[in-house]
N, C-alpha and C. Protein backbone atom coordinates (compact mmCIF):
# COMPACT_ATOMS: atom_id res chain seq x y z
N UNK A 1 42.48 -37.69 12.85
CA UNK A 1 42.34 -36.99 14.10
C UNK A 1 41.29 -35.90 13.96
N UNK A 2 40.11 -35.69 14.68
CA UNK A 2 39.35 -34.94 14.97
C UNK A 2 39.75 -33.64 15.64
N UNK A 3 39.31 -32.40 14.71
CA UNK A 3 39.47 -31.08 15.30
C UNK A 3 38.95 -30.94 16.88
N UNK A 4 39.94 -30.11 17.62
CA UNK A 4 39.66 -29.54 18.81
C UNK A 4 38.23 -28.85 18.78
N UNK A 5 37.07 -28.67 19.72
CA UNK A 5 35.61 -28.43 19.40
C UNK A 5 36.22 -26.56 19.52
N UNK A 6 37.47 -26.41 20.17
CA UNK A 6 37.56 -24.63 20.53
C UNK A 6 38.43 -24.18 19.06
N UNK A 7 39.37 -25.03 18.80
CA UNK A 7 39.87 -24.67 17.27
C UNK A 7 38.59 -24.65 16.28
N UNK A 8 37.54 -26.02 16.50
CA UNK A 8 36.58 -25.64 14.82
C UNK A 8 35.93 -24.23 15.61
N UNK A 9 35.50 -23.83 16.82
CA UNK A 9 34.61 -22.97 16.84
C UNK A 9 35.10 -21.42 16.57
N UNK A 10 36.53 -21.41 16.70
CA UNK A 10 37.75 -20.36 16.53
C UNK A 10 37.29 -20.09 15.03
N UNK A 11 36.95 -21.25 14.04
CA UNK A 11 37.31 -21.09 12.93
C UNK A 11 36.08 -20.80 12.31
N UNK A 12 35.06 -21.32 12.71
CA UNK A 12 33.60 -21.12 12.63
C UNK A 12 33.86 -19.74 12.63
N UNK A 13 33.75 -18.94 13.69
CA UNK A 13 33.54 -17.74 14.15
C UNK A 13 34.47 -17.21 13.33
N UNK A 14 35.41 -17.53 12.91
CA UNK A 14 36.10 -16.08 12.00
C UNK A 14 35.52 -16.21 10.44
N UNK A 15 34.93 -17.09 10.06
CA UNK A 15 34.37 -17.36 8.68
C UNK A 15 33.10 -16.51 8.66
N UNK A 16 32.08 -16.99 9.93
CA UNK A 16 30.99 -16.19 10.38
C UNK A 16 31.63 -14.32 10.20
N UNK A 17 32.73 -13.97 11.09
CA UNK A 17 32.87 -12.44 11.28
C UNK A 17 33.13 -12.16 9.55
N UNK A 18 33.74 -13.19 8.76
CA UNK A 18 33.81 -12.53 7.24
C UNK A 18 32.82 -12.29 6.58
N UNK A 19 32.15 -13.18 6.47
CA UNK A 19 30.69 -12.96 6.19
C UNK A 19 30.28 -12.41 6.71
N UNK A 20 30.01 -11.73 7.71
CA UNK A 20 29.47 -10.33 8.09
C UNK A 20 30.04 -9.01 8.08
N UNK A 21 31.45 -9.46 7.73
CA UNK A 21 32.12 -7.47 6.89
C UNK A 21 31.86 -7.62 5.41
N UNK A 22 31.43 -8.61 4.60
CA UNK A 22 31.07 -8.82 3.22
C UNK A 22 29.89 -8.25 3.31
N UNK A 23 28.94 -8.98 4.15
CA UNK A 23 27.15 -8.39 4.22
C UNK A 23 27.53 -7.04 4.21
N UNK A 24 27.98 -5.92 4.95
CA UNK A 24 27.93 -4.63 5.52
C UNK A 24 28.40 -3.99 4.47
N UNK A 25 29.49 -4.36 3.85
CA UNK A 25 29.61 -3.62 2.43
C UNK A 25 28.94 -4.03 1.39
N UNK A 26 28.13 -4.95 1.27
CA UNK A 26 27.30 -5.02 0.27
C UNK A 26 26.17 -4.42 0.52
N UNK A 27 25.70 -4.27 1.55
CA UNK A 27 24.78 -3.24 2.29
C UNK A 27 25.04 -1.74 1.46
N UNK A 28 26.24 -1.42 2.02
CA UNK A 28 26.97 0.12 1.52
C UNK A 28 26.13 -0.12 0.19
N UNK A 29 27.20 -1.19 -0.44
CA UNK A 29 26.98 -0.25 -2.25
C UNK A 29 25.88 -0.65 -2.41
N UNK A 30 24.35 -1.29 -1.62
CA UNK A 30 23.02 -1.43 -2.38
C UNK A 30 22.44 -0.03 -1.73
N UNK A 31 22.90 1.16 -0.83
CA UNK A 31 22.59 1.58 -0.28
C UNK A 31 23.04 3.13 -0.75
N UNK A 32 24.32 3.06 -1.65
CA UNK A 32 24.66 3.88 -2.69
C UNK A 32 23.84 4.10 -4.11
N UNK A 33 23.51 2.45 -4.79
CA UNK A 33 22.59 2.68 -6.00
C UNK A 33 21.43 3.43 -5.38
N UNK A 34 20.60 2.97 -4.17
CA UNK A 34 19.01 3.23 -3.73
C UNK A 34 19.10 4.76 -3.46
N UNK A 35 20.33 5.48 -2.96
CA UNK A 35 20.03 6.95 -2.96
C UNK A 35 20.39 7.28 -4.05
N UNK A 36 21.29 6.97 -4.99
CA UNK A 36 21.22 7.60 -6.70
C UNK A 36 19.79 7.24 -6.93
N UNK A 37 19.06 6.11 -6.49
CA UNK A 37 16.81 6.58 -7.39
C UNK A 37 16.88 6.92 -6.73
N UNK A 38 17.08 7.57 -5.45
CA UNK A 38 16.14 8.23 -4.34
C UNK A 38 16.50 9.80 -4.87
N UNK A 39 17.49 10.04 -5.26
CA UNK A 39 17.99 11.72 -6.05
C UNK A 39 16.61 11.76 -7.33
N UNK A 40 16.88 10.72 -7.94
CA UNK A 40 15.88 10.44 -9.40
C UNK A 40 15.10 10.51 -9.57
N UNK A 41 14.18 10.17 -8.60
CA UNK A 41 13.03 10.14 -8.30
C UNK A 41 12.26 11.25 -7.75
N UNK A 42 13.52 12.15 -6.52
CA UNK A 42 12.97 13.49 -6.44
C UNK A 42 12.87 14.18 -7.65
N UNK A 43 14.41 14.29 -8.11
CA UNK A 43 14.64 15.54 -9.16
C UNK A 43 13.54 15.88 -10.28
N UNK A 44 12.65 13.95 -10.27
CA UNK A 44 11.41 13.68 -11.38
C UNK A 44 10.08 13.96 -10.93
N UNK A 45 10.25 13.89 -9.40
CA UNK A 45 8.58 14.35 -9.09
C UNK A 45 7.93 12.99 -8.89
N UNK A 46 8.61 11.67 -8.64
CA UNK A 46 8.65 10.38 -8.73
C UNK A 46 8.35 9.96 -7.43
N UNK A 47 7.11 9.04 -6.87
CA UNK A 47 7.12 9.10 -5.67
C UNK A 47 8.31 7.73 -4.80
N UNK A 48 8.55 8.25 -3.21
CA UNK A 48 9.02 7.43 -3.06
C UNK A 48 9.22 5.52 -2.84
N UNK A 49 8.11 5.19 -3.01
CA UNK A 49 7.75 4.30 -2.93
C UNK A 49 7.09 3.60 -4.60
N UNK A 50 7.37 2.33 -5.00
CA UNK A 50 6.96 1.38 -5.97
C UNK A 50 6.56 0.19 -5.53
N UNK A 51 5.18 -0.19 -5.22
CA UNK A 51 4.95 -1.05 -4.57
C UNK A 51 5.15 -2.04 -5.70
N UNK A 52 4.63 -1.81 -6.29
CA UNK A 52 4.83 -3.23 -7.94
C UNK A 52 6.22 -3.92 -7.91
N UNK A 53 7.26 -2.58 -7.61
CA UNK A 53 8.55 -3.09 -7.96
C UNK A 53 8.80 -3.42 -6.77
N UNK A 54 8.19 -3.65 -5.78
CA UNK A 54 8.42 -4.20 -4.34
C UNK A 54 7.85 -5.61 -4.25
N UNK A 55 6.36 -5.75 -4.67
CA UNK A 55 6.10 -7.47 -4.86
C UNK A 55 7.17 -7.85 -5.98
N UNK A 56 6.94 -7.64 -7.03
CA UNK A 56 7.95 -8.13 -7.72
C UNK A 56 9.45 -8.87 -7.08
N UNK A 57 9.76 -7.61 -6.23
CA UNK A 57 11.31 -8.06 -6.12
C UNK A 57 10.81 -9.31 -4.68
N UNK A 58 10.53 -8.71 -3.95
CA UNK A 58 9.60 -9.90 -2.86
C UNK A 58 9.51 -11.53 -3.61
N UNK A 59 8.96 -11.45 -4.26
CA UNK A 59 8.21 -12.55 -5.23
C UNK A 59 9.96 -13.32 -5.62
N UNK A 60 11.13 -12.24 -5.90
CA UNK A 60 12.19 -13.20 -6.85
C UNK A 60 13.04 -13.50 -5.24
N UNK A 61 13.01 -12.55 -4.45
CA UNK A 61 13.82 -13.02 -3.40
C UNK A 61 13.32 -14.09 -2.90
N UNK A 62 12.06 -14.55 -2.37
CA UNK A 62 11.70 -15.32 -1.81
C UNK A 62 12.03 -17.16 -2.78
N UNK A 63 12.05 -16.75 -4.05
CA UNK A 63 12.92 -17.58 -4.77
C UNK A 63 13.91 -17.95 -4.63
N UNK A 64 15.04 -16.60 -4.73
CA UNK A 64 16.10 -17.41 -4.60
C UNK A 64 16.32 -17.56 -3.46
N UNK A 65 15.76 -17.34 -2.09
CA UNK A 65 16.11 -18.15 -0.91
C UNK A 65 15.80 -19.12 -0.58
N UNK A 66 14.30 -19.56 -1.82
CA UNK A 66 14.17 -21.43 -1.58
C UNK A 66 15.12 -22.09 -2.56
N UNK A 67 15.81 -21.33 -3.18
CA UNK A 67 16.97 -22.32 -3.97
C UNK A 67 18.13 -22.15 -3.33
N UNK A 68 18.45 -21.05 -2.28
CA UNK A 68 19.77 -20.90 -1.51
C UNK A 68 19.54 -21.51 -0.22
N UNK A 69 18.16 -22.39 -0.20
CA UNK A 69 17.84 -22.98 1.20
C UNK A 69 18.33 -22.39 2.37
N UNK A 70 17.57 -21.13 2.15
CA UNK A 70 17.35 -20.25 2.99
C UNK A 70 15.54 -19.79 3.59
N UNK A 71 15.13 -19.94 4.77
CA UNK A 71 13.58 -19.42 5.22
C UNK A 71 13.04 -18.14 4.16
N UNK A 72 12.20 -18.43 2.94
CA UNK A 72 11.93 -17.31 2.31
C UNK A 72 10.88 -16.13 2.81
N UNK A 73 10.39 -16.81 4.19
CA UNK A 73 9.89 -15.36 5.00
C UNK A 73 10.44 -14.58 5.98
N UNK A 74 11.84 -15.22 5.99
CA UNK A 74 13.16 -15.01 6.74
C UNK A 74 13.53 -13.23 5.46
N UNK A 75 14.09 -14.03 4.29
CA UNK A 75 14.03 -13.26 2.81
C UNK A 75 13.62 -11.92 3.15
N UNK A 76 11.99 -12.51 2.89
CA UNK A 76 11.14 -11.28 2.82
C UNK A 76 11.19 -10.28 4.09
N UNK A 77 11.23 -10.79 5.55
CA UNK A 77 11.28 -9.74 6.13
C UNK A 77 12.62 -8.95 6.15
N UNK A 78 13.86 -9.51 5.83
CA UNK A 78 15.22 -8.60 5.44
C UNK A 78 14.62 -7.64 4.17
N UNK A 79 13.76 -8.04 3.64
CA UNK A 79 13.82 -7.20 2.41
C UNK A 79 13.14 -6.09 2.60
N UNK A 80 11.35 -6.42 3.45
CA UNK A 80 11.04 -5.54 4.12
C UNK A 80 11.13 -4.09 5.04
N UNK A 81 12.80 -4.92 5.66
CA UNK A 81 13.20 -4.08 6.96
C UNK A 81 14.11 -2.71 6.01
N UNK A 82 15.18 -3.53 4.76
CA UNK A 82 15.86 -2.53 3.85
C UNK A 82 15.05 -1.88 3.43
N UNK A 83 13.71 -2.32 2.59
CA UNK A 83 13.29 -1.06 1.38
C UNK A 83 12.37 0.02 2.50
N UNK A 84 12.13 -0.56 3.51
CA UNK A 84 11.56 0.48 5.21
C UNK A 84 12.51 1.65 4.80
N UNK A 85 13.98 1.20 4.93
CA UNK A 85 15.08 2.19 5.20
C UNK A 85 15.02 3.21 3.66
N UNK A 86 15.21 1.99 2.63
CA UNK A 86 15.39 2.94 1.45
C UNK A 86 14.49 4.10 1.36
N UNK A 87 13.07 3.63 1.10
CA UNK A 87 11.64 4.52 0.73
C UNK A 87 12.27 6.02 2.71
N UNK A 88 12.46 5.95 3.43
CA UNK A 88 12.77 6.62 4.02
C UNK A 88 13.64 7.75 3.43
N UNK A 89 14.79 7.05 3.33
CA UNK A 89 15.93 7.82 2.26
C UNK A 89 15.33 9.13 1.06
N UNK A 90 14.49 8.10 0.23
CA UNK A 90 13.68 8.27 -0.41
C UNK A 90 12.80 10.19 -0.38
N UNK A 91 12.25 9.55 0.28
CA UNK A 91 11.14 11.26 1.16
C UNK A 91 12.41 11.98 1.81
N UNK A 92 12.99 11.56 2.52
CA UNK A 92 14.22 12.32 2.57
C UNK A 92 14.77 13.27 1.58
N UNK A 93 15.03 12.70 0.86
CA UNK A 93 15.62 13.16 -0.37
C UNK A 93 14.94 14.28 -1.25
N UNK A 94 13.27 14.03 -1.37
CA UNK A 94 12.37 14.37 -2.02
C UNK A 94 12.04 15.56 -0.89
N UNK A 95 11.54 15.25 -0.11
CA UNK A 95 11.59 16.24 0.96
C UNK A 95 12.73 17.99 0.89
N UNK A 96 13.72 17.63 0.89
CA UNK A 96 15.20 18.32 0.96
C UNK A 96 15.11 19.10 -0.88
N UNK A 97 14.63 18.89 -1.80
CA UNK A 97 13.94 19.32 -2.96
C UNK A 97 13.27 20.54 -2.53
């Protein structure tokens, strides 16, 4: 017997809403390490921004989203839009110094 199309979509959608309170706290704690360097980096006189360590990480994400068959310019612009936020944080931080 074939699932009801409103039961699979019931069920869809609550798998979908888990995976998106997982994303948001994994958000948190990448968002906890990035202001511990963003302290580090002031306290050092360290600027906010590493572009090297930005292709770099660019370069491995876009990897593993062609092995998680995922759009790796999909990847890159999430990665884009976060380290926007971090390097913000960042001068923030350095700034408030």
């Amino acid at each position: 017997m074939t699932e009801d199309p409103t039961t699979t979509l019931a069920r869809l959608r609550s798998s979908i809403d888990n995976i998106d309170a997982a994303l948001v706290y994994l958000l948190a704690e990448r968002f906890k390490a990035t202001k511990q360097v963003g302290h580090l980096k002031a306290d050092h006189g360290m600027p906010p921004s590493d572009p090297a360590r930005e292709e770099q990480q660019v370069a491995r994400l876009r990897s593993l989203a062609e092995q998680a068959d995922l759009d790796p310019a999909f990847a890159e612009k999430w990665f884009n839009f976060v380290v926007a936020e971090v390097i913000r944080h960042h001068t923030e931080a350095a700034d408030s110094r």
